[in-house]
PDB file of N, CA and C in Angstrom:
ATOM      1  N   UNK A   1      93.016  96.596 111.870  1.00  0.00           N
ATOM      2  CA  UNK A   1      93.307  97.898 112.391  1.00  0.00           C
ATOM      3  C   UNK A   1      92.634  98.922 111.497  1.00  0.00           C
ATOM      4  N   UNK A   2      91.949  99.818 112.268  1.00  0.00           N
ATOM      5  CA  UNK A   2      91.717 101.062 111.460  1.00  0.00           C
ATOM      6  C   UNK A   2      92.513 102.070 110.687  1.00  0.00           C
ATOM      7  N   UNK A   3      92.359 102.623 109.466  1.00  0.00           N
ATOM      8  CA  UNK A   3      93.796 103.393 109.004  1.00  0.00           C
ATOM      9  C   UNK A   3      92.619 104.824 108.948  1.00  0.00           C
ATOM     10  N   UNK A   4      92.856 105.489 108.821  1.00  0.00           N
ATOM     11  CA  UNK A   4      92.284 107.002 108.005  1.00  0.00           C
ATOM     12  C   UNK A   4      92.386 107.912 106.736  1.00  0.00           C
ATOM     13  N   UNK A   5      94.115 107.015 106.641  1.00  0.00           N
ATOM     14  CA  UNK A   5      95.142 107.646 105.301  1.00  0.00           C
ATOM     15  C   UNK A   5      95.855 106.846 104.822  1.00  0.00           C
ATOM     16  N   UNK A   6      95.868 106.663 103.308  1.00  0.00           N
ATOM     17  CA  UNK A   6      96.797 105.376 103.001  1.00  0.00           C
ATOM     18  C   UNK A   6      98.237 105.928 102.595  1.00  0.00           C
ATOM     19  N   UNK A   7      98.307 107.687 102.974  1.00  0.00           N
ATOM     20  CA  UNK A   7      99.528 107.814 102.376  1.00  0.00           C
ATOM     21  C   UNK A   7     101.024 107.723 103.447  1.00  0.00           C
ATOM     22  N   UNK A   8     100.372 107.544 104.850  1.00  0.00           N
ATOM     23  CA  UNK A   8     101.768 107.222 105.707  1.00  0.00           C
ATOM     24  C   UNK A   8     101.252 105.793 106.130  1.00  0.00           C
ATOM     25  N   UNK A   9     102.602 105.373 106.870  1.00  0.00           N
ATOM     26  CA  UNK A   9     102.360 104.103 107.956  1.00  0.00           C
ATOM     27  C   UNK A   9     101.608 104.254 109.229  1.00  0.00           C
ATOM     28  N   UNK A  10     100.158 103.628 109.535  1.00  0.00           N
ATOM     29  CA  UNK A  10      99.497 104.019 110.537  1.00  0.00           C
ATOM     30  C   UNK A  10     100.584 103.734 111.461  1.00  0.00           C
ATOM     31  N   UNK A  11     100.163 104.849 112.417  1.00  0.00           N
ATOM     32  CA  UNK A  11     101.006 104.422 114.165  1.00  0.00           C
ATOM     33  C   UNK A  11     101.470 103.179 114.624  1.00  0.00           C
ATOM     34  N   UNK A  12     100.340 102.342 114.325  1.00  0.00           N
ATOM     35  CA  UNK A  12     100.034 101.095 115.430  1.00  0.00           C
ATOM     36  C   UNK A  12     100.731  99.996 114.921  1.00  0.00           C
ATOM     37  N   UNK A  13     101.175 100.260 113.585  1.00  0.00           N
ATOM     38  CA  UNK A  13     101.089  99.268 112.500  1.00  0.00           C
ATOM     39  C   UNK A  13     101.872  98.038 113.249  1.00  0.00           C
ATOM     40  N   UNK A  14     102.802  98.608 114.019  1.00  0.00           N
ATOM     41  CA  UNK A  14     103.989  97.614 114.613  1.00  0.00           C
ATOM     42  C   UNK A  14     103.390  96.636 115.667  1.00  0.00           C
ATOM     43  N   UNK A  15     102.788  97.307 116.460  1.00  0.00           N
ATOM     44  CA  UNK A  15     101.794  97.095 117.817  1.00  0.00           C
ATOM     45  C   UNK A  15     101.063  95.481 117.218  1.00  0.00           C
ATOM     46  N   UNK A  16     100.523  96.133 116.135  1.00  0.00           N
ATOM     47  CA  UNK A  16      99.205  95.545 115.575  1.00  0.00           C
ATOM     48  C   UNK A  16      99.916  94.142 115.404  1.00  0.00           C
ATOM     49  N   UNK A  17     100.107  94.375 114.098  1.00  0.00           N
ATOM     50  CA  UNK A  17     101.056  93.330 113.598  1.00  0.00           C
ATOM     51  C   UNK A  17     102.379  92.649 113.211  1.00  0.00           C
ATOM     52  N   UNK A  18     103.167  93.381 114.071  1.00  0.00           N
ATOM     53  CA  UNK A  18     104.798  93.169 113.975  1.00  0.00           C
ATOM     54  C   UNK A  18     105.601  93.250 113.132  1.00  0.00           C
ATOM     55  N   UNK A  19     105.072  93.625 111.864  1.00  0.00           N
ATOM     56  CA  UNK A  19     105.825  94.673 110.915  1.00  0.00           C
ATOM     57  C   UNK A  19     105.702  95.878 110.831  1.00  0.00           C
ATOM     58  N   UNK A  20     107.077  96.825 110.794  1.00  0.00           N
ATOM     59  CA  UNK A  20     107.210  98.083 110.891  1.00  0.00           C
ATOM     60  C   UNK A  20     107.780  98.456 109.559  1.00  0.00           C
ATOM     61  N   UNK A  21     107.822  99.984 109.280  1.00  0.00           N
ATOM     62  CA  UNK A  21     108.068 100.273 108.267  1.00  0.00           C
ATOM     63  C   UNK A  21     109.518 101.254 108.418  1.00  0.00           C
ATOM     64  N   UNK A  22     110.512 100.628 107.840  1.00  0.00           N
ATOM     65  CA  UNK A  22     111.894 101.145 107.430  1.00  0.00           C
ATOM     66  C   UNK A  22     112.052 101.764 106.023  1.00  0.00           C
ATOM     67  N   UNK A  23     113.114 102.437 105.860  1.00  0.00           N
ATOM     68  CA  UNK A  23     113.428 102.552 104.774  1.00  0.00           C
ATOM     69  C   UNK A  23     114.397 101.715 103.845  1.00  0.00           C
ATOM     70  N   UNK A  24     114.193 100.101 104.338  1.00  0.00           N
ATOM     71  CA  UNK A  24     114.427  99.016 103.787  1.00  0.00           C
ATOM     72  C   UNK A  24     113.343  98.605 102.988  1.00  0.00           C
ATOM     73  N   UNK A  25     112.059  98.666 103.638  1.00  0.00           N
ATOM     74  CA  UNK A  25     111.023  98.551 103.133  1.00  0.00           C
ATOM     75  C   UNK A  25     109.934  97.853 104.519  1.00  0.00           C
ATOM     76  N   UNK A  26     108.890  97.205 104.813  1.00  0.00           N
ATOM     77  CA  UNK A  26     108.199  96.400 105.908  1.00  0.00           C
ATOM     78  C   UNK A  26     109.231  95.542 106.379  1.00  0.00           C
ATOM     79  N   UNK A  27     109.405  95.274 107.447  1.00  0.00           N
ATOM     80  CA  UNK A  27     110.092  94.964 108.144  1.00  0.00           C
ATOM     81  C   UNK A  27     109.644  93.993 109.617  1.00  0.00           C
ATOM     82  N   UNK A  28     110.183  92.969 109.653  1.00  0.00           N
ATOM     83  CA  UNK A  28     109.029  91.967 111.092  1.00  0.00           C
ATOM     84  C   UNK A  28     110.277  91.149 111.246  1.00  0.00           C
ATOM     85  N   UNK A  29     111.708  91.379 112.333  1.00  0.00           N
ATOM     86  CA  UNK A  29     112.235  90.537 112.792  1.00  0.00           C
ATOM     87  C   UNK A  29     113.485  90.561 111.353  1.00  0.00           C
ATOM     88  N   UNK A  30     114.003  89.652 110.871  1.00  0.00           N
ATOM     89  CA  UNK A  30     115.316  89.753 109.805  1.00  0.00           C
ATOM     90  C   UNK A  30     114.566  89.545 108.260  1.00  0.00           C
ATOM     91  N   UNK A  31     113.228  89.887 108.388  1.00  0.00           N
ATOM     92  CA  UNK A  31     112.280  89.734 107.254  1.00  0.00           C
ATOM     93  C   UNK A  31     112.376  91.498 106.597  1.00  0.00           C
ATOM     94  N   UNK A  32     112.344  91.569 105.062  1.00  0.00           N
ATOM     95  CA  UNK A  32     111.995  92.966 105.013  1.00  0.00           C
ATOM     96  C   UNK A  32     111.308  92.659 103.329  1.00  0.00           C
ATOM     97  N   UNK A  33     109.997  93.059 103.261  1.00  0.00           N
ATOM     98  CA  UNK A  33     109.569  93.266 101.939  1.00  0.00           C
ATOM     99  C   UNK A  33     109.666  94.862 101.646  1.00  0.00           C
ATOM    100  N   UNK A  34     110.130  94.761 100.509  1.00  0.00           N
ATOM    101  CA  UNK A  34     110.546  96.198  99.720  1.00  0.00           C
ATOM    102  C   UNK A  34     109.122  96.868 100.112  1.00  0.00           C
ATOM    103  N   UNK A  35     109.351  98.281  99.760  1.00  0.00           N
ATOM    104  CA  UNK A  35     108.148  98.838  99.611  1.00  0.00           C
ATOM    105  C   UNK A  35     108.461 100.094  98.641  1.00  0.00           C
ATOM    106  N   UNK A  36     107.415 100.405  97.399  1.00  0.00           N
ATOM    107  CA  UNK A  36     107.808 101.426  96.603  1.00  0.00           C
ATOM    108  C   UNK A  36     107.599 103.254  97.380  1.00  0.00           C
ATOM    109  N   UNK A  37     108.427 104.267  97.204  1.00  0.00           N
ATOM    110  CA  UNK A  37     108.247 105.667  97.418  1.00  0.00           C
ATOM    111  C   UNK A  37     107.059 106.393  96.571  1.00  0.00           C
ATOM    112  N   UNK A  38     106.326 106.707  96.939  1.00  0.00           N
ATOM    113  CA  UNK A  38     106.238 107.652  98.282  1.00  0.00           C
ATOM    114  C   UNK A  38     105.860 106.096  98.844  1.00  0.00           C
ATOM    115  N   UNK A  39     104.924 106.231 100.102  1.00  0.00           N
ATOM    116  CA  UNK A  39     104.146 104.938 101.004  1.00  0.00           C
ATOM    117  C   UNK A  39     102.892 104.969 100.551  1.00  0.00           C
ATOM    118  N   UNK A  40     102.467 103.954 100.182  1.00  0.00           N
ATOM    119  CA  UNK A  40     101.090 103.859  99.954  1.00  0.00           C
ATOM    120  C   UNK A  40     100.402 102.414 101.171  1.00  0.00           C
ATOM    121  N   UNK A  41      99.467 102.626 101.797  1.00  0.00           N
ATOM    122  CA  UNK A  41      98.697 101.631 102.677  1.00  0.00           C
ATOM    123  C   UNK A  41      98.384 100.244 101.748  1.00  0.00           C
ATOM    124  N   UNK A  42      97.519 100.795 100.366  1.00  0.00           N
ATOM    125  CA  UNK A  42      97.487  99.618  99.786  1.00  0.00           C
ATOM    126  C   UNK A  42      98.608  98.778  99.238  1.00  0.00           C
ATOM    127  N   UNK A  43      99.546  99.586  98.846  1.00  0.00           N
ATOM    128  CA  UNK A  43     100.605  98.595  98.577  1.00  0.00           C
ATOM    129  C   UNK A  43     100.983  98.135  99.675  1.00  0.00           C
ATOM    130  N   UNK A  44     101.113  98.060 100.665  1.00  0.00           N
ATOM    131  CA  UNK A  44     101.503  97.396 101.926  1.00  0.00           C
ATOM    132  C   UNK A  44     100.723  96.090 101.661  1.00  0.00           C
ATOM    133  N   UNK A  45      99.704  96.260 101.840  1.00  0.00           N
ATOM    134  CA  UNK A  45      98.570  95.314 102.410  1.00  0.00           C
ATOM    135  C   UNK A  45      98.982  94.339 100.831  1.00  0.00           C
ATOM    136  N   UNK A  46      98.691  94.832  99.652  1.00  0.00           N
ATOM    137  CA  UNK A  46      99.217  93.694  98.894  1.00  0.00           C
ATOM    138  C   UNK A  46     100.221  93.254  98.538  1.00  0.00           C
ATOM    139  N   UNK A  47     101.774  93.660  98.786  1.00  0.00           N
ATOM    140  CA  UNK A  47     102.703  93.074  99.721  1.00  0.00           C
ATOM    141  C   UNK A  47     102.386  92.170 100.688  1.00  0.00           C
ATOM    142  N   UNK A  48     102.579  92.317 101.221  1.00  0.00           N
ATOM    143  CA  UNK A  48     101.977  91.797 102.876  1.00  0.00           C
ATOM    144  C   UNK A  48     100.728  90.591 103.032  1.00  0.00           C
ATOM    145  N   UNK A  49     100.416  91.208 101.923  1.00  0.00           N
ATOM    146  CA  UNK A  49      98.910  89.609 101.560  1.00  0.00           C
ATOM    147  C   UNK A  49      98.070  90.467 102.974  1.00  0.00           C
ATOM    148  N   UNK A  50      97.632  91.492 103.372  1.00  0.00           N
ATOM    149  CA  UNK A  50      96.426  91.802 104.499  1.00  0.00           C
ATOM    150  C   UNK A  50      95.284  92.439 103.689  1.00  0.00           C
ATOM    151  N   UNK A  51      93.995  92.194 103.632  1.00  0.00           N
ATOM    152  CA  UNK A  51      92.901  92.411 103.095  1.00  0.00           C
ATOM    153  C   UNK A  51      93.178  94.160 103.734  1.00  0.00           C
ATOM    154  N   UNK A  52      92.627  95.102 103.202  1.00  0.00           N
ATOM    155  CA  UNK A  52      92.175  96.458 102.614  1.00  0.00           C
ATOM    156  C   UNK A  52      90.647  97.062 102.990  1.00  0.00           C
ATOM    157  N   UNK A  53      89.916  96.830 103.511  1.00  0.00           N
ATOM    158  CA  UNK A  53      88.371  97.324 103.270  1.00  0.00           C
ATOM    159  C   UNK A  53      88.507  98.541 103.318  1.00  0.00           C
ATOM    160  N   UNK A  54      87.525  99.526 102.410  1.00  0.00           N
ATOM    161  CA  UNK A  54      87.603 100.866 102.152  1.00  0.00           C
ATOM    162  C   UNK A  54      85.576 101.191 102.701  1.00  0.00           C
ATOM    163  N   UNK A  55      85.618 102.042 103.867  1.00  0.00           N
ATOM    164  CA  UNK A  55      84.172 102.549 104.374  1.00  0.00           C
ATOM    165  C   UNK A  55      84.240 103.979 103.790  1.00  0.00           C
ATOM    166  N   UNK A  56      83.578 103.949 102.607  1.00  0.00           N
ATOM    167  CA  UNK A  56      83.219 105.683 101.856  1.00  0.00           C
ATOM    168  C   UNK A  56      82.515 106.263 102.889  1.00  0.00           C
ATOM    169  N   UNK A  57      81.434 106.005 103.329  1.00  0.00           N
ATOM    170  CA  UNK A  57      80.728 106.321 104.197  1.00  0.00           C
ATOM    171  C   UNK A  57      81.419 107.404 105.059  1.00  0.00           C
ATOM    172  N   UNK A  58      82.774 106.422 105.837  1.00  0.00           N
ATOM    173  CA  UNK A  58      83.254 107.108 106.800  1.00  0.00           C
ATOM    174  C   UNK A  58      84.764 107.849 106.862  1.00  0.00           C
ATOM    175  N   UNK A  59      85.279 107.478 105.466  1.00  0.00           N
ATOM    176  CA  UNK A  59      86.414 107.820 105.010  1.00  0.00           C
ATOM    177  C   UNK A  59      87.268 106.815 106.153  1.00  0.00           C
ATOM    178  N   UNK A  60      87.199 105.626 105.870  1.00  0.00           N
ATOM    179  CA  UNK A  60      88.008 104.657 106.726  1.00  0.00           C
ATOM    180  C   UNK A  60      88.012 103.574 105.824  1.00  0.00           C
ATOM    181  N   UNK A  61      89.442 103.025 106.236  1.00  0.00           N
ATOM    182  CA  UNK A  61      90.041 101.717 106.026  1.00  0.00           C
ATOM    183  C   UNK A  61      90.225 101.162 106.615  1.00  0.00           C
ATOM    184  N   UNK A  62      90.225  99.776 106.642  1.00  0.00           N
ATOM    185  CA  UNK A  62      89.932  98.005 107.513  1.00  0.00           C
ATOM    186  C   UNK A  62      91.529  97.348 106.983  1.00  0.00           C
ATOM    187  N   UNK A  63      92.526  97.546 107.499  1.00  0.00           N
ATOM    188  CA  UNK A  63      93.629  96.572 107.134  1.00  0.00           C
ATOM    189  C   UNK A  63      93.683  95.252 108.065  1.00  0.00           C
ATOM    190  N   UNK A  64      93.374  94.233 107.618  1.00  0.00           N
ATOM    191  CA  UNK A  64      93.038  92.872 107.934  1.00  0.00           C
ATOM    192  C   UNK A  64      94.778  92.280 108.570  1.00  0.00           C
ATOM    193  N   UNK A  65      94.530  90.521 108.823  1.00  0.00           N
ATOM    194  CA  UNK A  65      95.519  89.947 109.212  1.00  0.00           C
ATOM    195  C   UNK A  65      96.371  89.441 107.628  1.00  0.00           C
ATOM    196  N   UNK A  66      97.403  89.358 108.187  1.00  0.00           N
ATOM    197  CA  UNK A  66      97.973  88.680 106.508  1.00  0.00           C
ATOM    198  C   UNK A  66      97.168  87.558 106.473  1.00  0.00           C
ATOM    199  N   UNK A  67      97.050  87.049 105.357  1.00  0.00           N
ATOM    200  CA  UNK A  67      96.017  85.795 104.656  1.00  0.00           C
ATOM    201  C   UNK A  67      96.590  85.189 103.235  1.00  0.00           C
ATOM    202  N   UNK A  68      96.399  84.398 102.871  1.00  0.00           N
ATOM    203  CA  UNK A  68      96.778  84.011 101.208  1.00  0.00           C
ATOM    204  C   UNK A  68      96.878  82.479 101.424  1.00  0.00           C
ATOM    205  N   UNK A  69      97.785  82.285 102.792  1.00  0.00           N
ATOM    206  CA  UNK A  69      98.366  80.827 102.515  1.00  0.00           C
ATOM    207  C   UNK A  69      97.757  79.426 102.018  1.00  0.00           C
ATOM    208  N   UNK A  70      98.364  78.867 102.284  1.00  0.00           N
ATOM    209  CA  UNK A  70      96.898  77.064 101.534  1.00  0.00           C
ATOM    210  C   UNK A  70      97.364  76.726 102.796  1.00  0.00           C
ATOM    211  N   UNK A  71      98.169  76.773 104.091  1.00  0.00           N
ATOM    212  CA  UNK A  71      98.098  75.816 104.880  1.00  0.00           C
ATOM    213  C   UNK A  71      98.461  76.876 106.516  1.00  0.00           C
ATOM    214  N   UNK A  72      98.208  76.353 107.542  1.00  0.00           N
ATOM    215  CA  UNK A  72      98.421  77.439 108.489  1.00  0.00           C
ATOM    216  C   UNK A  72      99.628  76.986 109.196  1.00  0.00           C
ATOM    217  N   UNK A  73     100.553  78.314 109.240  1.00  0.00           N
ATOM    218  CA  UNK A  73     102.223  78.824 109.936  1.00  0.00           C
ATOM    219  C   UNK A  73     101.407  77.370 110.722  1.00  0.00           C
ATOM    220  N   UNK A  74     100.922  78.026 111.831  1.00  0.00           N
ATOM    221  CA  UNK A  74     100.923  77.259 113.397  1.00  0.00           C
ATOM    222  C   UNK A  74      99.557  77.332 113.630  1.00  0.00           C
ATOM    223  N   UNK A  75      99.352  76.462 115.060  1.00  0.00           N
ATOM    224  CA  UNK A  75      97.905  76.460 115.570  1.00  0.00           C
ATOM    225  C   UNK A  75      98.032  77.185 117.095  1.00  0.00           C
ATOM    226  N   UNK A  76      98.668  78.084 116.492  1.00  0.00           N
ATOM    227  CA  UNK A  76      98.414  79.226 117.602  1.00  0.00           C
ATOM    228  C   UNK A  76      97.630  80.599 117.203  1.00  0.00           C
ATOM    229  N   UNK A  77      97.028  80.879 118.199  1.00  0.00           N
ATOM    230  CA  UNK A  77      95.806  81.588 117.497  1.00  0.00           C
ATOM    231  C   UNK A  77      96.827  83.372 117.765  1.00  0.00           C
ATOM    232  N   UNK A  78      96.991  84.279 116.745  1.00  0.00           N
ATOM    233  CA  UNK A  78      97.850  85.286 116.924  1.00  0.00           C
ATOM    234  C   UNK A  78      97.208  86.098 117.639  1.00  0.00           C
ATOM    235  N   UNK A  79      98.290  87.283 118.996  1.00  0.00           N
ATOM    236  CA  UNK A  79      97.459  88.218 119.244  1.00  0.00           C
ATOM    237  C   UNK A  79      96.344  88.926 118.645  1.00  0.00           C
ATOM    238  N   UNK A  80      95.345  88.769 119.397  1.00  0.00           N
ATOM    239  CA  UNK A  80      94.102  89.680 119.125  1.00  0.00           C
ATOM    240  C   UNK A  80      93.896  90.599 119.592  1.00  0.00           C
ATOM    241  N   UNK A  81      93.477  91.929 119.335  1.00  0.00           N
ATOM    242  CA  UNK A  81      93.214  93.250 120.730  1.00  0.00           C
ATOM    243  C   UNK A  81      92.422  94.086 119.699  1.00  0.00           C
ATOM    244  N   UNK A  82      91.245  93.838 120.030  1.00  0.00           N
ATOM    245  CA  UNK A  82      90.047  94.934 119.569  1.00  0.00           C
ATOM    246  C   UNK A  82      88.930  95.801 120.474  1.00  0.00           C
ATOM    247  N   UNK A  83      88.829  96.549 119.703  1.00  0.00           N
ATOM    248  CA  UNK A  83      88.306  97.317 121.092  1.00  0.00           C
ATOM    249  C   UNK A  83      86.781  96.966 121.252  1.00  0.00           C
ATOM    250  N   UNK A  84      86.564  97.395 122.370  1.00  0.00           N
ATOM    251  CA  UNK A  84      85.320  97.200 122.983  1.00  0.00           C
ATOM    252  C   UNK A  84      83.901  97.964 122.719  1.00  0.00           C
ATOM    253  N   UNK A  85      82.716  97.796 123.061  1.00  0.00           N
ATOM    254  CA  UNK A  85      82.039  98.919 122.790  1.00  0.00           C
ATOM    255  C   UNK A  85      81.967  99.974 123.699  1.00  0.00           C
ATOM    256  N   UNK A  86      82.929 100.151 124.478  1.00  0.00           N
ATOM    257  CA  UNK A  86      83.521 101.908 124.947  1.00  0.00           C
ATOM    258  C   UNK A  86      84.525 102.194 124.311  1.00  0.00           C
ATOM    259  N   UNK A  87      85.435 101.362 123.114  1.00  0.00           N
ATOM    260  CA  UNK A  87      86.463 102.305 122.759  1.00  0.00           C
ATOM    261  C   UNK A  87      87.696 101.519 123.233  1.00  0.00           C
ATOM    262  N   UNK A  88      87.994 100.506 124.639  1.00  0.00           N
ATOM    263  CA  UNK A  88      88.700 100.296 125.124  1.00  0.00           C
ATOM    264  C   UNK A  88      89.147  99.533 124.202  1.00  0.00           C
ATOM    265  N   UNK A  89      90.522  99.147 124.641  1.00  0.00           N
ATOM    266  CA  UNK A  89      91.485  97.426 123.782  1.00  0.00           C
ATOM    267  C   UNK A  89      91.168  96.496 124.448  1.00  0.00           C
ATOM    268  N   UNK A  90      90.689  95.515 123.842  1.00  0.00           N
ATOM    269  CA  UNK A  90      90.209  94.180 124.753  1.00  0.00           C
ATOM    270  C   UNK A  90      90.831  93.067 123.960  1.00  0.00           C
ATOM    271  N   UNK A  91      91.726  92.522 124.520  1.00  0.00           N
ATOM    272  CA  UNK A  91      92.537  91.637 124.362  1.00  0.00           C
ATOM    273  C   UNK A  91      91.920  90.047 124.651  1.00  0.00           C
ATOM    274  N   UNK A  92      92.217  89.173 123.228  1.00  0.00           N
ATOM    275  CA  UNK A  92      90.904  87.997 123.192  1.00  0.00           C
ATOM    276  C   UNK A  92      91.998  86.903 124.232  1.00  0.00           C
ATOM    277  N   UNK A  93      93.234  87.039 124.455  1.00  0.00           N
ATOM    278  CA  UNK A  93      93.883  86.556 125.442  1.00  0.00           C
ATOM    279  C   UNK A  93      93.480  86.266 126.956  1.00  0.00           C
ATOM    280  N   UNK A  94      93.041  87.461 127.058  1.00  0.00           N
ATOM    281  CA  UNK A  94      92.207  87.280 128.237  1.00  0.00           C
ATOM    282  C   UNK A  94      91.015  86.006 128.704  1.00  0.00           C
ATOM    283  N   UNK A  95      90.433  85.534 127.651  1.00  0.00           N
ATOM    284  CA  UNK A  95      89.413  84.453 127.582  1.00  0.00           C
ATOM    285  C   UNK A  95      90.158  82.964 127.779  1.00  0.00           C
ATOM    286  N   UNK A  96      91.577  82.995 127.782  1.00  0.00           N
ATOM    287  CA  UNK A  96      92.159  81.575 127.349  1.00  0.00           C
ATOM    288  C   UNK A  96      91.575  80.739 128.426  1.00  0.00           C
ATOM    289  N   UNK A  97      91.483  79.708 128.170  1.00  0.00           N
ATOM    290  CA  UNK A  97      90.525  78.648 129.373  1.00  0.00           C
ATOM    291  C   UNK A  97      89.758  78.988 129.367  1.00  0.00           C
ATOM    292  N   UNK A  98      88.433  79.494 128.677  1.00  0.00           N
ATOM    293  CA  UNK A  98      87.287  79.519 128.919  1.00  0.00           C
ATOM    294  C   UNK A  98      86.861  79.486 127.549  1.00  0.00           C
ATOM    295  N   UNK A  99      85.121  79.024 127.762  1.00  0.00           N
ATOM    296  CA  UNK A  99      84.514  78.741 126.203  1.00  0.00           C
ATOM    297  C   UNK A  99      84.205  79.911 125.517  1.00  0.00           C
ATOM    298  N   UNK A 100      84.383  80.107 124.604  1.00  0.00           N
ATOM    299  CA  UNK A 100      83.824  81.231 123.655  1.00  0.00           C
ATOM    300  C   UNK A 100      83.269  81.245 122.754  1.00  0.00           C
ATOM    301  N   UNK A 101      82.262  81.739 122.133  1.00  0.00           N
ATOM    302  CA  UNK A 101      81.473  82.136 120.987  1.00  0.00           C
ATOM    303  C   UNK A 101      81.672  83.198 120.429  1.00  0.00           C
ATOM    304  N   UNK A 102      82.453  83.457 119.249  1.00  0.00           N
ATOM    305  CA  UNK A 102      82.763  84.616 118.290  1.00  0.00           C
ATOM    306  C   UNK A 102      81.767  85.072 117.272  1.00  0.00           C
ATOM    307  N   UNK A 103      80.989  86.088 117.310  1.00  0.00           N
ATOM    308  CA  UNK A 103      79.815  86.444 116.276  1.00  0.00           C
ATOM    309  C   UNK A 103      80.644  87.278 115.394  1.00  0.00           C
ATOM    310  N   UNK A 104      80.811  87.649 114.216  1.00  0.00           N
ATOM    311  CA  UNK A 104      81.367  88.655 113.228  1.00  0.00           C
ATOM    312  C   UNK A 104      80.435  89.138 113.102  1.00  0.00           C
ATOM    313  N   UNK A 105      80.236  90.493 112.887  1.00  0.00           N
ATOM    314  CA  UNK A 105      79.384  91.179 111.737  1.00  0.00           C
ATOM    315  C   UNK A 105      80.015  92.649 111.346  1.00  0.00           C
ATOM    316  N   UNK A 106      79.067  92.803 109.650  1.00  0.00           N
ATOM    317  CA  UNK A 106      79.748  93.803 109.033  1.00  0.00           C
ATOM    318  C   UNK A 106      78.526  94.347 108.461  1.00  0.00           C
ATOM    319  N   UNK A 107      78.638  96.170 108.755  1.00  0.00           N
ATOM    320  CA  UNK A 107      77.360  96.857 108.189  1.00  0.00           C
ATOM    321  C   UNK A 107      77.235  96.486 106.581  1.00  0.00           C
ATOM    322  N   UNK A 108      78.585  96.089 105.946  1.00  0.00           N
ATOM    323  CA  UNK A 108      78.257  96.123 104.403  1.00  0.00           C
ATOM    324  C   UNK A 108      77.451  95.150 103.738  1.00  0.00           C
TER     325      UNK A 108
END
């Protein structure tokens, strides 16, 4: 997900990835990792184990999927929804039963 500011909880954050932010601390279901005052984005993300990328360029941040583990939850592949090249949400759900080829790339 894209952030702009690391000093609130982006909008989506819940949408995105099913932790929300309380004043318990992150929060996903009867799960809650503390979080220190004021809010900071990066402390989330290293809480949370989600990679951070910082674009100077564009004054933007890249908050990734959680990651760290040595072995995977499940072999279910988690919602995906990225947008398109108009902008739209394109949901990788949509493809199920059919073959796909995933290219990554990154200007850095």
């Amino acid at each position: 997900m894209i952030v702009d500011r690391l000093d609130q909880p982006p909008a989506d954050l819940e949408q995105r990835t099913g932790w929300s932010v309380k004043p318990e601390g992150a929060c996903r279901g009867e799960v809650c990792v503390p979080l220190p005052a004021p809010f900071d984005t990066a402390e989330l993300a290293t809480r949370l184990r989600m990679a951070l990328v910082h674009d100077e360029q564009h004054g933007l941040w890249a908050l990734g999927p959680e990651s760290g583990g040595h072995t995977l939850t499940s072999a279910e592949l988690p919602e995906i929804v990225l947008p398109d090249r108009n902008g739209r949400d394109f949901e990788l759900r949509s493809l199920r039963g059919t073959k796909v080829i995933m290219v990554a790339w990154a200007s850095w």
